[in-house]
Protein backbone atom coordinates (compact mmCIF):
# COMPACT_ATOMS: atom_id res chain seq x y z
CA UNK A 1 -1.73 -3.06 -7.02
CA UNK A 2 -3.74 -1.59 -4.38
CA UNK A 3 -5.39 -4.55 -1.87
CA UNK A 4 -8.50 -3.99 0.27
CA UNK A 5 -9.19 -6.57 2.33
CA UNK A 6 -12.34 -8.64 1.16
CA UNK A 7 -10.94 -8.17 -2.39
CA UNK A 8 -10.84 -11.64 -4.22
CA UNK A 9 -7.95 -12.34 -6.03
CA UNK A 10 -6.13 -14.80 -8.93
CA UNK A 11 -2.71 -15.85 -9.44
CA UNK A 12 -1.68 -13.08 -12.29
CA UNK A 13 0.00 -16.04 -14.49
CA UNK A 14 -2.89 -18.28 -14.12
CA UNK A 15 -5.75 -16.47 -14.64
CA UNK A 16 -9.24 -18.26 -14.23
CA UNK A 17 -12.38 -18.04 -10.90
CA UNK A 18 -10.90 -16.45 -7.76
CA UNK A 19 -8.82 -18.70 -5.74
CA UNK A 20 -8.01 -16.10 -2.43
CA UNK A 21 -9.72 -13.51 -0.47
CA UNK A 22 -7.42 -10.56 0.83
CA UNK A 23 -8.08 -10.65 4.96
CA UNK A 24 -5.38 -8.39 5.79
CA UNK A 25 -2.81 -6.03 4.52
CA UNK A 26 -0.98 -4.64 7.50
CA UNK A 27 3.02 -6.46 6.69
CA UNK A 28 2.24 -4.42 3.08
CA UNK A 29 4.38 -1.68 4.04
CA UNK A 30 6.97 -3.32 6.90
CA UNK A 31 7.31 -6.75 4.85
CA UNK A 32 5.46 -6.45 1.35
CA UNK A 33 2.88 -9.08 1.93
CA UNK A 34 -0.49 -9.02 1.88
CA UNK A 35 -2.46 -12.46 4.28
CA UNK A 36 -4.57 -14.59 2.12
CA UNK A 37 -7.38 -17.37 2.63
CA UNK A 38 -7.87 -19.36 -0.26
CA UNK A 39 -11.62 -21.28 -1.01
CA UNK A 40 -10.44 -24.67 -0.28
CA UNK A 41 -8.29 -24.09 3.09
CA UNK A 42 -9.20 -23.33 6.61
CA UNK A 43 -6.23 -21.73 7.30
CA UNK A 44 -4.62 -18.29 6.06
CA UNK A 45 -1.07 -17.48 4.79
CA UNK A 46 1.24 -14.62 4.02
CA UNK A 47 1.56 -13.78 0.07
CA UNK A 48 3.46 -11.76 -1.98
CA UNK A 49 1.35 -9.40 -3.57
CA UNK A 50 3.17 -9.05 -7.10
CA UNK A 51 1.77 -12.77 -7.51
CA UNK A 52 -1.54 -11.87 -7.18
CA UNK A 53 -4.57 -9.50 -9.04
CA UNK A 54 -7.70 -8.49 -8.10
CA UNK A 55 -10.52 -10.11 -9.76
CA UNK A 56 -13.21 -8.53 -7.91
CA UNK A 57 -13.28 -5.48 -5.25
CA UNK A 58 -14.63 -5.37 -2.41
CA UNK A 59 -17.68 -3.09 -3.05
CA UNK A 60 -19.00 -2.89 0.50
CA UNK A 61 -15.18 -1.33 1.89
CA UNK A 62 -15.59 1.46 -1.27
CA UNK A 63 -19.07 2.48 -0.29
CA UNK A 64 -18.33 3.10 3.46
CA UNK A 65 -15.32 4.91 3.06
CA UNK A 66 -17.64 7.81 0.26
């Protein structure tokens, strides 16, 4: 799966509202892991991104890169 950050994303096994936002993906490539901030939490963490899907992009990203 292809992460942008500002994506929101689920857990792919429990599937339900968005739990996460993507805020980065720079370790994608070195360390395959994507840094999250979930809804309920102040504080961000490193995920793996096979855990995750995308349950909404992030629209704003797609129309400044056209």
């Amino acid at each position: 799966m292809d992460f942008q950050v500002g994506d929101l994303i689920t857990l792919k096994h429990h599937p339900g509202a968005p739990l996460a936002m993507v805020i980065s993906t720079e370790c994608v490539h070195m360390f395959n892991r994507i840094q999250i901030q979930h809804f309920d939490s102040s504080r961000s963490e490193m995920a793996a991104p096979k855990h995750w899907k995308v349950v909404s992009r992030n629209e704003t990203r797609r129309l400044a890169e056209i």
